[in-house]
Protein backbone atom coordinates (compact mmCIF):
# COMPACT_ATOMS: atom_id res chain seq x y z
CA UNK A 1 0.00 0.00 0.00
CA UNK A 2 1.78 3.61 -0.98
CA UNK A 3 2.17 5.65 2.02
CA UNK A 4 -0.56 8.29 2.76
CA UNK A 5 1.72 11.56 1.98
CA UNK A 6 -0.86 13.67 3.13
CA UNK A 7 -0.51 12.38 6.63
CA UNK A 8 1.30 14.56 8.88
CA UNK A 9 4.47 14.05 10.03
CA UNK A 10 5.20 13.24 13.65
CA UNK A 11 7.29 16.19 15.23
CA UNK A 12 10.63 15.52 16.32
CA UNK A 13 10.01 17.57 20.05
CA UNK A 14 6.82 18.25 21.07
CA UNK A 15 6.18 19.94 24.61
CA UNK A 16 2.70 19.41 25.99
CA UNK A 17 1.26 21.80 28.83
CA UNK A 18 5.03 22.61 30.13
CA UNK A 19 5.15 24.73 33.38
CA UNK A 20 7.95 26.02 35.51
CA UNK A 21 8.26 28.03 38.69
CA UNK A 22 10.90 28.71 40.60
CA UNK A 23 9.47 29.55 44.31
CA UNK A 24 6.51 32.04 43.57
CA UNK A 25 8.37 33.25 40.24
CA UNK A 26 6.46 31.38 37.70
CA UNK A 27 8.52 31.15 34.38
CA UNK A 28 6.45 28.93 32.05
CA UNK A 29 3.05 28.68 31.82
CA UNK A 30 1.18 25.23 30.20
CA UNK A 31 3.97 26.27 27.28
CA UNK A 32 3.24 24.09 24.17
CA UNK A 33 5.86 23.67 21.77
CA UNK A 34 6.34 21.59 18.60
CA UNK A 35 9.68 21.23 17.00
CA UNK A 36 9.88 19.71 13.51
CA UNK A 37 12.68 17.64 11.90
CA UNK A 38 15.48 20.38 9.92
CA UNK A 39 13.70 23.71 11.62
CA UNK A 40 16.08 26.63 12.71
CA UNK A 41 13.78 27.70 15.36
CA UNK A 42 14.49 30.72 17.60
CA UNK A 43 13.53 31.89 20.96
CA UNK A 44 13.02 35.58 21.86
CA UNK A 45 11.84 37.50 24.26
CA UNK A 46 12.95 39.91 27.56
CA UNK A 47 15.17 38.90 29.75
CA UNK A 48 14.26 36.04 32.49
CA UNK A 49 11.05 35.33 30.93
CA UNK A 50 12.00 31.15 30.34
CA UNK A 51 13.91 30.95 27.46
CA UNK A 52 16.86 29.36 28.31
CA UNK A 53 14.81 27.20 30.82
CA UNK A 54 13.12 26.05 27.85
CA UNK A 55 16.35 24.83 26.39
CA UNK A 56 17.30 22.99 29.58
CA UNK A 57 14.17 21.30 29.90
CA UNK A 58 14.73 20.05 26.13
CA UNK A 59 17.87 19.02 27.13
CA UNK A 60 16.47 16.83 29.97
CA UNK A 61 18.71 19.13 32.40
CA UNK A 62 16.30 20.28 34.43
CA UNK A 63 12.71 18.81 35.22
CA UNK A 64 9.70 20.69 34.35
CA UNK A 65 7.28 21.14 37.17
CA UNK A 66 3.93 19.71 35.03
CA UNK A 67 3.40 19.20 31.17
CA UNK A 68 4.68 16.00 28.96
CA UNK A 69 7.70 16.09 26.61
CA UNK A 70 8.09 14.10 24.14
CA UNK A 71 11.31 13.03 21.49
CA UNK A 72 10.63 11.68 18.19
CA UNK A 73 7.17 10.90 19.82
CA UNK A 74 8.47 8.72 22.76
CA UNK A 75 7.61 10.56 25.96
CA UNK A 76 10.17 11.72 28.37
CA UNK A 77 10.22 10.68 31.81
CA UNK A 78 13.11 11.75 34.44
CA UNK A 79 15.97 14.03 33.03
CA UNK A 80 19.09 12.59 30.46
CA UNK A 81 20.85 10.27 32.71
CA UNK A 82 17.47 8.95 34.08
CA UNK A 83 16.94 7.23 30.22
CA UNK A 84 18.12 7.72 26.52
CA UNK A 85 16.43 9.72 24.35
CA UNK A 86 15.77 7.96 20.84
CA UNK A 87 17.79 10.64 19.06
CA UNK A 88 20.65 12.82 20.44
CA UNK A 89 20.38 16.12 21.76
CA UNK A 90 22.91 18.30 22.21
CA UNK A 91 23.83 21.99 23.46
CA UNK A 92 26.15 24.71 23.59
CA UNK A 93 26.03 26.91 26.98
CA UNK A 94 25.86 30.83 26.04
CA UNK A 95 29.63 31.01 28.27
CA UNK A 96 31.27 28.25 25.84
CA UNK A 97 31.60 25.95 29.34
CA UNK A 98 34.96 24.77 28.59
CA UNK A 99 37.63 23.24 31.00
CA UNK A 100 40.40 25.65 31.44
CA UNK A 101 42.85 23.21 32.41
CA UNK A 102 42.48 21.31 29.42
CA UNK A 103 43.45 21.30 25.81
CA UNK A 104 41.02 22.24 23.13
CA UNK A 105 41.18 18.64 21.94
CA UNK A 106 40.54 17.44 25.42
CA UNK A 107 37.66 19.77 25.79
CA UNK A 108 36.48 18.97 22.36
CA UNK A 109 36.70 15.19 22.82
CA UNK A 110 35.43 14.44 26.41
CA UNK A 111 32.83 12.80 26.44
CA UNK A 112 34.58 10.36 23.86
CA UNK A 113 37.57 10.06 26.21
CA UNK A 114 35.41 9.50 29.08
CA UNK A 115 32.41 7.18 27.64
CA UNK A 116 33.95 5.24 24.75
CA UNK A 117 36.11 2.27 23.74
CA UNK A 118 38.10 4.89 21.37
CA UNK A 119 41.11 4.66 21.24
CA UNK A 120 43.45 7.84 21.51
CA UNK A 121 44.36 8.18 18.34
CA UNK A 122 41.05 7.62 16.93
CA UNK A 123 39.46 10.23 19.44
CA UNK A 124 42.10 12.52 18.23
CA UNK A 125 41.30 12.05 14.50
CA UNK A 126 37.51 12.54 14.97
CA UNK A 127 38.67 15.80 17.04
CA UNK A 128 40.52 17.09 14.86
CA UNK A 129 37.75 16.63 12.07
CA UNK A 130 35.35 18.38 13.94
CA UNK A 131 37.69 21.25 14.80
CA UNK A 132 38.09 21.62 10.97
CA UNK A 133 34.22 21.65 10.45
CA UNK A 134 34.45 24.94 12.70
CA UNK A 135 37.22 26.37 11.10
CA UNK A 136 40.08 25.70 13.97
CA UNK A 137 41.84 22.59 12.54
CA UNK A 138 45.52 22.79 14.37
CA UNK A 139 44.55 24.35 17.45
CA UNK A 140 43.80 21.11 19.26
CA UNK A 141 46.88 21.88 21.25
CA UNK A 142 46.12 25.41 22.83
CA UNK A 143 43.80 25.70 26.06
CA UNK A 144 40.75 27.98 26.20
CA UNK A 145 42.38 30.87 27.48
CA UNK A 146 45.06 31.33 24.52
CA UNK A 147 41.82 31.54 22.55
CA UNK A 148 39.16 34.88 21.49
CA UNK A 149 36.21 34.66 22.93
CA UNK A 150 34.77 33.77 19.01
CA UNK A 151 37.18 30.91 19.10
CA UNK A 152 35.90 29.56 22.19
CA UNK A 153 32.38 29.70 21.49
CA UNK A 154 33.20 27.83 17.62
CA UNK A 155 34.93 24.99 20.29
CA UNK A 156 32.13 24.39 22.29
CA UNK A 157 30.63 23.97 18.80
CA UNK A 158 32.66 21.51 17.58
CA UNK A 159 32.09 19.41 21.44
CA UNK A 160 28.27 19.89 20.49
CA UNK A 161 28.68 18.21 16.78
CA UNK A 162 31.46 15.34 17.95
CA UNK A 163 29.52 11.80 17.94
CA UNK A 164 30.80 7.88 18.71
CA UNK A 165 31.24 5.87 14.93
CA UNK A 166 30.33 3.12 17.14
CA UNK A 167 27.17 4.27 18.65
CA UNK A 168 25.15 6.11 15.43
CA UNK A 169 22.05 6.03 17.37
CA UNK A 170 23.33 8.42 19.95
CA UNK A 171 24.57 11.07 17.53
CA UNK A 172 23.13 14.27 18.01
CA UNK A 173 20.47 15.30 15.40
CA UNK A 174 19.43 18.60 17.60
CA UNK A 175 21.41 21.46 18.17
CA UNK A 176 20.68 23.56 21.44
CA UNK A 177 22.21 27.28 21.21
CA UNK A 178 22.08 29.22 24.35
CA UNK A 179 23.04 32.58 22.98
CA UNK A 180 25.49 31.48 20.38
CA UNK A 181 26.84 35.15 20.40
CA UNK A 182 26.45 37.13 22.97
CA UNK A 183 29.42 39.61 23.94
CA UNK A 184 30.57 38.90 20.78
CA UNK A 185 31.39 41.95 17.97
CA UNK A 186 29.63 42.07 15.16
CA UNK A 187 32.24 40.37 12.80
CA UNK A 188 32.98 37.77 15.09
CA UNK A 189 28.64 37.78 15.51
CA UNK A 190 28.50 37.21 11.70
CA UNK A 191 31.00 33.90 11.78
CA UNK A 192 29.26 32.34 14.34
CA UNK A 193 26.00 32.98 12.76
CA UNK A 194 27.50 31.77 9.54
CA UNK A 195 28.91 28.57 11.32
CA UNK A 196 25.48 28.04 12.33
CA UNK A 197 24.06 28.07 9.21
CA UNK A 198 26.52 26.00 7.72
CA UNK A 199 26.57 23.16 10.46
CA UNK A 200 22.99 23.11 9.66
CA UNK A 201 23.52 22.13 5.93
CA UNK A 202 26.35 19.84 6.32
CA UNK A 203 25.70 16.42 5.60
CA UNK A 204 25.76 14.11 9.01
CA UNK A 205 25.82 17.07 11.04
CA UNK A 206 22.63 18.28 12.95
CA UNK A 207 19.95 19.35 10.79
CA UNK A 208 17.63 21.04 13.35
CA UNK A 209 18.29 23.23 16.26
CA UNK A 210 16.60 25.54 18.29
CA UNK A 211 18.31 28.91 20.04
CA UNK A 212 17.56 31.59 22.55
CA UNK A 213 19.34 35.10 21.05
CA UNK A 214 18.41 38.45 22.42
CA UNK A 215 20.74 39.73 19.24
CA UNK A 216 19.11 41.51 16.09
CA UNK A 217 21.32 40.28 13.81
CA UNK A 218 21.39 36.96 15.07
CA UNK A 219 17.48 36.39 15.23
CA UNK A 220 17.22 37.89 11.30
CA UNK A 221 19.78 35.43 9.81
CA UNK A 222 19.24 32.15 11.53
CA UNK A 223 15.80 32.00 12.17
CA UNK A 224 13.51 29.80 9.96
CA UNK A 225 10.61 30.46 12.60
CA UNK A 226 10.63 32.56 15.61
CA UNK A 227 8.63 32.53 18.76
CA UNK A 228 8.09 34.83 21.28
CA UNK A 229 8.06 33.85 25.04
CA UNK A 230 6.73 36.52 27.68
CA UNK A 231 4.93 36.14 30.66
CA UNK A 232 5.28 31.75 31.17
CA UNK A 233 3.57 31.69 27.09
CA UNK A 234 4.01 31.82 24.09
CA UNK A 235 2.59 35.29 22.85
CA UNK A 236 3.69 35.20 19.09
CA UNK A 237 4.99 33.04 16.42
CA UNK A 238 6.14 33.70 12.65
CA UNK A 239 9.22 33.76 10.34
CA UNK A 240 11.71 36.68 9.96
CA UNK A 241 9.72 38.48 7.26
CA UNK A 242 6.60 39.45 9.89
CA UNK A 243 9.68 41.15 12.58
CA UNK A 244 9.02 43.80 10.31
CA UNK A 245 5.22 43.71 9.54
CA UNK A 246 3.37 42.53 12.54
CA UNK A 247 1.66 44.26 14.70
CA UNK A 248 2.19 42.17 17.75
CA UNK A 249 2.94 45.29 20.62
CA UNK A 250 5.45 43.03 22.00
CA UNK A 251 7.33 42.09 19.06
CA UNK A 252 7.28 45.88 17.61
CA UNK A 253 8.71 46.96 20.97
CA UNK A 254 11.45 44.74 21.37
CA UNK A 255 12.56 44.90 17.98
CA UNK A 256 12.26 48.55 18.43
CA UNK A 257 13.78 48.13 22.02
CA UNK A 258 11.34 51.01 23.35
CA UNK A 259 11.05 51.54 27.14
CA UNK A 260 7.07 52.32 26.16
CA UNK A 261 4.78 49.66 25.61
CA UNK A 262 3.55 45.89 27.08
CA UNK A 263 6.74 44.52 28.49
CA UNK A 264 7.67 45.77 31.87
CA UNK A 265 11.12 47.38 32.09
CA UNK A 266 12.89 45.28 35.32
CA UNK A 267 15.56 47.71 36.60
C-alpha cells in the first residue's frame, strides 16, 4: 500500500502543557511547543522570561514542574541520565563551558575520552575533524584561554557536533544554542551565525536546532521560525519576514527596544 503523503508528520520535540516556577516566580506557563525535523527555530523575548529554561528542559537538564515532553514521539520521563532519548540532543552553553585546564582537543573530545572504547588516536582524529568543520583545525593543542572569545564559542561547537562511529544512534540530530553570540562583535557575531548556518547544511551534522538570542542580527539570519516567550507563554509566532510587519505590541517593541509599551522594564 503507498504511504498516505498527506498524513502529517510526527514532530521531532513536542512539549505538551510545560510549566515552571521557581518559588513564587512562575517562568512557564502550560507552554506548548512543537519542533519539527530540519527547523532553525528561535527563541526571543525579555530577559528572564524562560527561554533558556526552555532549552534545559529540552535538554532533559532540568525537570519541568507539570506538562509532557516528548522526542521523536516517545515521551520523556526523568531528566538525560534517568533514560536515553531515541535521538541525540545536544547543546552549547551561552559562556562556551569549557575546562580551562584542558586542551582544546581534550575539551572537544570528552565525552569520547570519558564514555567510549576509542582509542586515543582515533578520538584525536575525529577531534581534529570536527575542529576543521568549525574552522580551527591545528589548534587542538592550545587551552581555552590562549583563545578569542569567538574561538571559544566555535569549540564548544565543535564538542556539540562530535559523535561515537560506534554508537550512530546516539549522535546528536538537535542542536541547542544558548546565545550562540552574545558579547561577541559584530564580525565575530557574523562567523558564528554563519557557522550556524553552515553546520545546519552539512551532511551528518545536525539538521535542526533551536536557540535563545536576544541579538538583532542573530534572530534575522538564523531563524527559519521565531517565537516569542513573555509572561510563562508563548505570545507570538512567525518567520523573519513578519519582525518587520506585525503588529504584535510586544514584538514591535522589542525589535524597536522602546522603554514604552507591554513589556515591563525590570531595573
Amino acid at each position: 500500500m503507498a504511504a498516505n503523503l498527506d498524513q502529517p508528520r510526527e514532530p521531532l520535540i513536542e512539549l505538551k502543557g510545560v510549566s515552571k516556577s521557581f518559588g513564587n516566580n512562575v517562568i512557564l506557563d502550560h507552554v506548548d511547543l512543537t519542533i519539527e525535523r530540519g527547523e532553525a527555530l528561535v527563541i526571543i523575548g525579555p530577559s528572564g522570561t524562560g527561554k533558556s529554561t526552555i532549552l534545559r528542559i529540552i535538554a532533559g537538564l532540568l525537570p519541568s514542574d507539570a506538562g509532557e515532553i516528548y522526542i521523536k514521539g516517545q515521551k520523556r520521563t526523568g531528566l538525560i541520565e534517568d533514560g536515553e532519548d531515541p535521538i541525540g540532543i545536544s547543546m552549547v552553553f551561552q559562556q562556551a563551558a569549557l575546562f580551562d585546564s584542558l586542551t582544546v582537543e581534550e575539551n572537544v573530545g570528552f565525552s569520547l575520552y570519558q564514555h567510549s572504547n576509542l582509542s586515543k588516536k582515533k578520538i584525536r582524529k575525529l577531534v581534529e575533524e570536527k575542529l576543521e568543520m568549525v574552522g580551527l583545525g591545528g589548534t587542538g593543542d592550545r587551552y581555552p584561554a590562549e583563545l578569542s572569545g569567538g574561538m571559544r564559542k566555535r569549540v564548544s561547537f565543535a564538542r556539540a557536533i562530535m559523535s561515537n562511529p560506534e554508537t550512530p544512534q546516539a549522535n546528536p540530530e538537535v542542536i541547542l544554542y544558548d546565545e550562540p553570540t552574545a558579547g561577541l562583535d559584530p564580525i565575530a557575531s557574523t562567523v558564528i551565525e554563519d557557522l550556524v548556518r553552515r553546520l545546519q547544511c552539512s551532511t551528518g551534522v545536525c539538521g535542526t536546532y533551536v536557540m535563545v538570542s536576544h541579538q538583532n542580527s542573530t534572530i534575522r539570519r538564523t531563524a527559519d521560525r521565531i517565537i516569542f516567550l513573555y509572561g510563562g507563554q508563548i505570545q507570538w509566532q512567525g518567520n523573519v519576514q513578519e519582525i518587520d510587519t506585525t503588529d504584535n505590541p510586544l514584538v514591535r517593541q522589542f525589535f524597536s527596544a522602546s522603554i514604552k509599551g507591554p513589556i515591563r522594564i525590570i531595573d
